[in-house]
Protein backbone atom coordinates (compact mmCIF):
# COMPACT_ATOMS: atom_id res chain seq x y z
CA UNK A 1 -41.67 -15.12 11.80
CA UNK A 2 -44.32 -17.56 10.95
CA UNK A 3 -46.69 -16.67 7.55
CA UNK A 4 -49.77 -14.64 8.97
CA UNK A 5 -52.73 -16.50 7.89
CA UNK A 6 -55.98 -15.20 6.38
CA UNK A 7 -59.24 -17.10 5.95
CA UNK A 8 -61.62 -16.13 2.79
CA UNK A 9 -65.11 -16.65 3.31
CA UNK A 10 -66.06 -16.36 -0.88
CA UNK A 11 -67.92 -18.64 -2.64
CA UNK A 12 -66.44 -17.75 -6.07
CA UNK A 13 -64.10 -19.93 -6.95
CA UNK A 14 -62.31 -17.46 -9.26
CA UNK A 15 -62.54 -14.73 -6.60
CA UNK A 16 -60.97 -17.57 -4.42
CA UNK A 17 -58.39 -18.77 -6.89
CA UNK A 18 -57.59 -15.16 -7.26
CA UNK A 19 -57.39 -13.97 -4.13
CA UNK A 20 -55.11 -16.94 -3.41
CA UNK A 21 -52.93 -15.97 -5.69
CA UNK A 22 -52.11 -11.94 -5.00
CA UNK A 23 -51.79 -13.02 -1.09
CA UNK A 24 -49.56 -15.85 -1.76
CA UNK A 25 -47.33 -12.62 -3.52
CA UNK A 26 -46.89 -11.53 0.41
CA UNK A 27 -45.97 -15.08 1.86
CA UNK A 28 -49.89 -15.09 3.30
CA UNK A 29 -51.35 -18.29 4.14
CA UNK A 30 -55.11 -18.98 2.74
CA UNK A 31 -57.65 -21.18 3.29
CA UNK A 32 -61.06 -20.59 1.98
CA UNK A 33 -64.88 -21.52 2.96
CA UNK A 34 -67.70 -21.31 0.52
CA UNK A 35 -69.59 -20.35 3.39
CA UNK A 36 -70.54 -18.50 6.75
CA UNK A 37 -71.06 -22.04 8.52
CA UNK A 38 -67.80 -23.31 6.98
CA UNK A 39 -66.28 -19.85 8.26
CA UNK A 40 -67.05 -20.75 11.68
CA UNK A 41 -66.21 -24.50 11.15
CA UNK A 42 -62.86 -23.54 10.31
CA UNK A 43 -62.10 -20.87 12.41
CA UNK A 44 -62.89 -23.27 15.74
CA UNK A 45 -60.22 -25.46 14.77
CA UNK A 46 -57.48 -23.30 13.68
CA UNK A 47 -56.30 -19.88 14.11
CA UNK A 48 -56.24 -16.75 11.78
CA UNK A 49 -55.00 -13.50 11.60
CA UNK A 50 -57.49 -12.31 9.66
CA UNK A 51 -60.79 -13.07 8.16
CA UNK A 52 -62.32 -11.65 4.28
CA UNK A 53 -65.58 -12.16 4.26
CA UNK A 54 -68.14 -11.65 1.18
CA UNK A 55 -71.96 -10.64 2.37
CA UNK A 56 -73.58 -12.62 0.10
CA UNK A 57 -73.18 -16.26 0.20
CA UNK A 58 -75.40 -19.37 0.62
CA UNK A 59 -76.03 -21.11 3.67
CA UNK A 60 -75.26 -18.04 6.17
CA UNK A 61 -74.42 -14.98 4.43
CA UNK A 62 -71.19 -12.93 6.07
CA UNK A 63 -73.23 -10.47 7.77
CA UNK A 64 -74.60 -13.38 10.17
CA UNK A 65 -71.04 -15.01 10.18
CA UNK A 66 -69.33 -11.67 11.09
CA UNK A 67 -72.10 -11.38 13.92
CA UNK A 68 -71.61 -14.92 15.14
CA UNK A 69 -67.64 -14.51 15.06
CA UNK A 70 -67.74 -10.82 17.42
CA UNK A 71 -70.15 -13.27 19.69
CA UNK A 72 -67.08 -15.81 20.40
CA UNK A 73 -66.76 -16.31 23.69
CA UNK A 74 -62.93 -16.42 22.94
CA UNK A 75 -61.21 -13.61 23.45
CA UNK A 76 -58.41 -13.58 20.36
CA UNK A 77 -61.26 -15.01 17.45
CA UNK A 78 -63.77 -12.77 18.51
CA UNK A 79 -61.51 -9.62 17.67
CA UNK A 80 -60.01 -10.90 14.72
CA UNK A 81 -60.10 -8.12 11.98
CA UNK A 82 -62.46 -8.92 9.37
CA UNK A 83 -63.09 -7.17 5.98
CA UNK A 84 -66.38 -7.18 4.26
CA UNK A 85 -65.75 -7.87 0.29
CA UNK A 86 -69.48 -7.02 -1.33
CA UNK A 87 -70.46 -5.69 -4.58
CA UNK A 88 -72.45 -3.48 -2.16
CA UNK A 89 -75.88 -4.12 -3.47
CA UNK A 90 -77.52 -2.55 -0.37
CA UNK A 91 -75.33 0.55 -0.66
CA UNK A 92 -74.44 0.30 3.23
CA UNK A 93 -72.06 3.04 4.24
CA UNK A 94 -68.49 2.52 6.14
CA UNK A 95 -70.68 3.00 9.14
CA UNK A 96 -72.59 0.48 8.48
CA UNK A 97 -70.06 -2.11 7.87
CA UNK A 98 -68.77 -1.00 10.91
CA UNK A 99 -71.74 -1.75 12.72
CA UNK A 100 -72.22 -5.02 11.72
CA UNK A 101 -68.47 -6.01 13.03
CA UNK A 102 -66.78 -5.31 10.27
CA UNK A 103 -63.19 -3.91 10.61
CA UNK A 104 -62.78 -2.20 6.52
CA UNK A 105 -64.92 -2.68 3.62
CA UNK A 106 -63.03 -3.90 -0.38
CA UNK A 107 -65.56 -3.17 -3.09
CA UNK A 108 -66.13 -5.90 -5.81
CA UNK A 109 -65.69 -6.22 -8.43
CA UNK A 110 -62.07 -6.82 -6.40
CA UNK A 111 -59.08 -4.52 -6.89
CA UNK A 112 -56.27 -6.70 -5.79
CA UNK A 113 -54.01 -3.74 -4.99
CA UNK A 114 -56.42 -2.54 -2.67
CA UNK A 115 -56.98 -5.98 -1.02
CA UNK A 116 -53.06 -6.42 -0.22
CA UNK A 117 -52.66 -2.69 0.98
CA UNK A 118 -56.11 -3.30 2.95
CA UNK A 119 -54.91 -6.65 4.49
CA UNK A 120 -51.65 -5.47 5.17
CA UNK A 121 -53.10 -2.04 7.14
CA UNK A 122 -54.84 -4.26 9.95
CA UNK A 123 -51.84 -6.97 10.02
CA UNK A 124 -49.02 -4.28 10.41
């Protein structure tokens, strides 16, 4: 069975670095974009298994992304599961992430447990 891979959309390179390093634990593949643009640049040439995404970041922020990525017209990309990592500055509610695509939410600052048990829930 091949390594299911993940795609970070952070533009902390600690977050990043970190993140890297708990899902490398697993055997996960990760490549990372330090934006929404480069989250979309990425995923049109390869393929993931799923996507975490931080709101805030510069160029197009992962609420725009997330809505860009459910608007693929291909069938697999555009119902990859994605999960929202935010310090939650706008206090939206489950519901709202849900709304705006999003498959789960992770809470920053990041508990790592959380984001392996989260990642692993939607790849299981």
């Amino acid at each position: 069975m091949s390594n299911k891979k993940i795609l970070v959309g952070e533009d902390s390179s600690i977050i990043i670095n970190l993140t890297k390093n708990v899902l490398a634990f697993d055997n996960f593949e990760m490549k990372a974009a330090r934006n929404g643009k480069l989250v979309l640049d990425l995923l049109e040439k390869e393929d993931f298994d799923l996507i975490l995404m931080d709101i805030t970041m510069p160029v197009m922020d992962g609420l725009e992304c997330t809505k860009q990525i459910r608007a693929l017209a291909d069938p697999v990309k555009s119902k990859l599961p994605i999960i929202a990592i935010s310090g939650n500055l706008n206090n939206f509610s489950p519901e709202e992430f849900r709304k705006f695509g999003f498959d789960d939410f992770i809470q920053k600052p990041l508990d790592y447990d959380k984001v392996l048990a989260t990642v692993k829930k939607h790849l299981s």
